[in-house]
C-alpha atoms as a PDB file:
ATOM      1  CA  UNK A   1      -3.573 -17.075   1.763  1.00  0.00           C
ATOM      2  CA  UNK A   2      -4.978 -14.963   4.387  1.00  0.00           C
ATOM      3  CA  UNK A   3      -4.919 -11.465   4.490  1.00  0.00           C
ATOM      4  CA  UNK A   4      -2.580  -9.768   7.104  1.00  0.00           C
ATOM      5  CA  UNK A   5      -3.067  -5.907   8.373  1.00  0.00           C
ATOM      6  CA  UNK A   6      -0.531  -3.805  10.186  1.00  0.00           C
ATOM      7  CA  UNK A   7      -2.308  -0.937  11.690  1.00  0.00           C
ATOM      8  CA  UNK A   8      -1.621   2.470  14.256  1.00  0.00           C
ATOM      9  CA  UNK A   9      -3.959   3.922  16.385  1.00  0.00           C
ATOM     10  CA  UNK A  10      -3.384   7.167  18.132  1.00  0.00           C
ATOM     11  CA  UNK A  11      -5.563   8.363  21.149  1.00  0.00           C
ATOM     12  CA  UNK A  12      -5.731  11.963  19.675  1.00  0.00           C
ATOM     13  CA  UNK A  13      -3.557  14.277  16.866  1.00  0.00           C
ATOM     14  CA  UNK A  14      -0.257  13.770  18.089  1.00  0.00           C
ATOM     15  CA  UNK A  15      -1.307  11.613  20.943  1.00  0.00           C
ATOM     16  CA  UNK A  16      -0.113   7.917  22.244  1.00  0.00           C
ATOM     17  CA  UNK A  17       0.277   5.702  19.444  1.00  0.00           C
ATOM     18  CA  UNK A  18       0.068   1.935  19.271  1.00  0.00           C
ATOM     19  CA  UNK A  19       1.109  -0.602  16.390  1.00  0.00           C
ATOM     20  CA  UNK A  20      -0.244  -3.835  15.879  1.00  0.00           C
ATOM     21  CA  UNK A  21      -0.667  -6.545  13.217  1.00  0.00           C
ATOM     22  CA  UNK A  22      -4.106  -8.437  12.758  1.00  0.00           C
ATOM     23  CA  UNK A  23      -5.918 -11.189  10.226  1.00  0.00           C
ATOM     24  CA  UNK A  24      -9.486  -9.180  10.715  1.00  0.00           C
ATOM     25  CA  UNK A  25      -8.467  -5.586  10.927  1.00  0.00           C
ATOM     26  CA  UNK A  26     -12.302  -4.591  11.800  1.00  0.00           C
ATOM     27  CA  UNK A  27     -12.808  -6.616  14.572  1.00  0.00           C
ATOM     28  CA  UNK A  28      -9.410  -6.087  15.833  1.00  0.00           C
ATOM     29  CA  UNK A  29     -10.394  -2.250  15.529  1.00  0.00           C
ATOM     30  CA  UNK A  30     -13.585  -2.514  16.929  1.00  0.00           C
ATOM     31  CA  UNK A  31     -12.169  -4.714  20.252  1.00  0.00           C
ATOM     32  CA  UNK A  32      -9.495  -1.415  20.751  1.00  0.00           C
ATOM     33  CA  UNK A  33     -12.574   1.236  20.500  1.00  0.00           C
ATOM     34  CA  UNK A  34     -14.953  -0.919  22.820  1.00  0.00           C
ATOM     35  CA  UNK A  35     -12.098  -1.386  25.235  1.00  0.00           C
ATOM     36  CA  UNK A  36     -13.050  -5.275  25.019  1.00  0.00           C
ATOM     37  CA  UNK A  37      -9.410  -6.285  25.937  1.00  0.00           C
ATOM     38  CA  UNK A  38      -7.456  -4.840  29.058  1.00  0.00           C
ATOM     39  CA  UNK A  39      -4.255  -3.410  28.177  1.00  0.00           C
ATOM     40  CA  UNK A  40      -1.751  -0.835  26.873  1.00  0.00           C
ATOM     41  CA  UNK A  41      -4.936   0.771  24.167  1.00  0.00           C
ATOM     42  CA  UNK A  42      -7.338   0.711  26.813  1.00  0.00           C
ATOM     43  CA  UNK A  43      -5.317   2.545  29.886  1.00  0.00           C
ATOM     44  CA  UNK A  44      -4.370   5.455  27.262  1.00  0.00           C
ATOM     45  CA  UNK A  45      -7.729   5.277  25.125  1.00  0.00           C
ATOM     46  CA  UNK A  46      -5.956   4.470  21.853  1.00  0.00           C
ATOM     47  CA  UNK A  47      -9.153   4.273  19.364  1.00  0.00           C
ATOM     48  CA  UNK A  48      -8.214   5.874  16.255  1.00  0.00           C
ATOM     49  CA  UNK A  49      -7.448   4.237  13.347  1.00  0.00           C
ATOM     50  CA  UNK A  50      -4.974   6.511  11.856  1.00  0.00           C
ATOM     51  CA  UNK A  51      -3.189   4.703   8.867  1.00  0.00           C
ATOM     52  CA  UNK A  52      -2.790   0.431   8.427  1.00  0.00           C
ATOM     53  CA  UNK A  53      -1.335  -1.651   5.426  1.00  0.00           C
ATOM     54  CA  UNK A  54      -2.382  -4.991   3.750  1.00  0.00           C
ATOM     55  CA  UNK A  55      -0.213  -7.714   3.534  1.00  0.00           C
ATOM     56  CA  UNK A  56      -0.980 -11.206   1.819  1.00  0.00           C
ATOM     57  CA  UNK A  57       1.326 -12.801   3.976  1.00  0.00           C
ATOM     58  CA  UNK A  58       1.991 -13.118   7.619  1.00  0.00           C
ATOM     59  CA  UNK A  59       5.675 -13.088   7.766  1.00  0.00           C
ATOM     60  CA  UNK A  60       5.686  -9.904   5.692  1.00  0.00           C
ATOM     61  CA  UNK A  61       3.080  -8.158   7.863  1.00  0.00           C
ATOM     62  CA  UNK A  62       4.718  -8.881  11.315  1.00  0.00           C
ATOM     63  CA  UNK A  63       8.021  -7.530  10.099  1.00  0.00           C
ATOM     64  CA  UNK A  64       6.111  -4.497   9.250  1.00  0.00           C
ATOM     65  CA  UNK A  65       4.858  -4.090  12.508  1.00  0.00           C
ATOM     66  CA  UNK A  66       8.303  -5.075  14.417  1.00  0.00           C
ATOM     67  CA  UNK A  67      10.049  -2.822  12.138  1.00  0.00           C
ATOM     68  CA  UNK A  68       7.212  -0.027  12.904  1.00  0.00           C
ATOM     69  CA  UNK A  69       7.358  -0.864  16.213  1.00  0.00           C
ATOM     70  CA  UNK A  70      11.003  -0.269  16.412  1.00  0.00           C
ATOM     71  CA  UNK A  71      11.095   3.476  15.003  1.00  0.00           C
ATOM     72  CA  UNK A  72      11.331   6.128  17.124  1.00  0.00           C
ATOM     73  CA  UNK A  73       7.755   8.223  17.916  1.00  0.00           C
ATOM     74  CA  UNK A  74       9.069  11.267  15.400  1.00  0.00           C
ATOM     75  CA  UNK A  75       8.954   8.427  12.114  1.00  0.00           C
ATOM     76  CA  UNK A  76       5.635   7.183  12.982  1.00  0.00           C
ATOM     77  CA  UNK A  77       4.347  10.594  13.314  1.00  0.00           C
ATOM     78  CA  UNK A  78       5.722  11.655   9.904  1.00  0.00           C
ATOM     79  CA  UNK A  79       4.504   8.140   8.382  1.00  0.00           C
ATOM     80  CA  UNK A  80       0.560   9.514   9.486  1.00  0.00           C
ATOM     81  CA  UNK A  81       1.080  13.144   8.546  1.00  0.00           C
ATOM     82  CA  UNK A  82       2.282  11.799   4.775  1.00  0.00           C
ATOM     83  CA  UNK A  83      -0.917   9.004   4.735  1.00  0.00           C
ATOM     84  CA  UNK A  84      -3.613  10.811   7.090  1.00  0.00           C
ATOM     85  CA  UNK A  85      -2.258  14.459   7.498  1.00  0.00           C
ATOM     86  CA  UNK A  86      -5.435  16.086   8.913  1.00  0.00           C
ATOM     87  CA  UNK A  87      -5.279  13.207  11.630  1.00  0.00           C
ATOM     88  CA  UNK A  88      -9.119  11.152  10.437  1.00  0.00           C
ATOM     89  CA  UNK A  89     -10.434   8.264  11.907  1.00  0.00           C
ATOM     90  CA  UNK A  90      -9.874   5.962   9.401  1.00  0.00           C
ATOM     91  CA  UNK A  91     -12.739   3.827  11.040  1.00  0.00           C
ATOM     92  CA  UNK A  92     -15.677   4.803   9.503  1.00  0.00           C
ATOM     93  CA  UNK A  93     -13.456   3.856   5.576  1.00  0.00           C
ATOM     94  CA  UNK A  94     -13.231   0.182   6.980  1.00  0.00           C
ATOM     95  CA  UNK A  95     -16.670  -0.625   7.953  1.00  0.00           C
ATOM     96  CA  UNK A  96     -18.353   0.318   5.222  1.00  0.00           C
END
């Protein structure tokens, strides 16, 4: 079974915030700080890794991120303060 991440990025404390779900959470990390794909992360420089969850399997993980996706900005806020509350980039943790 492969293993599944559901991850948020924020461009700063308190900043825009973007959920995804992913298979390799480094590279899919790395391609948001390196701006390597156009989009929603790289318009608002979303590059933090501020919290993310394993799954060992796929249907789990993308109902995590749906059901993420689908709170409002005040739940995902309070879901990083309780994890990450002095805001780190969690980057430097997963590339060791």
């Amino acid at each position: 079974m492969k293993t599944m991440w559901v991850y948020i990025l924020a461009s700063k404390r308190n900043g825009t915030i973007y959920t995804g779900v992913t298979n390799d959470l480094v590279r899919r990390v790395y391609e948001h700080r390196t701006h390597a794909i156009k989009g929603f992360t790289q318009k608002y420089n979303v590059t933090m890794l501020m919290h993310f969850e394993q799954f060992d399997d796929p249907e789990n993980a993308i109902k995590r991120e749906k059901n993420i996706k689908g709170w409002p900005r005040k739940w995902k806020l309070e879901l990083i303060e309780k994890e990450n509350p002095q805001w780190l980039d969690l980057w430097p943790e997963i590339v060791k």
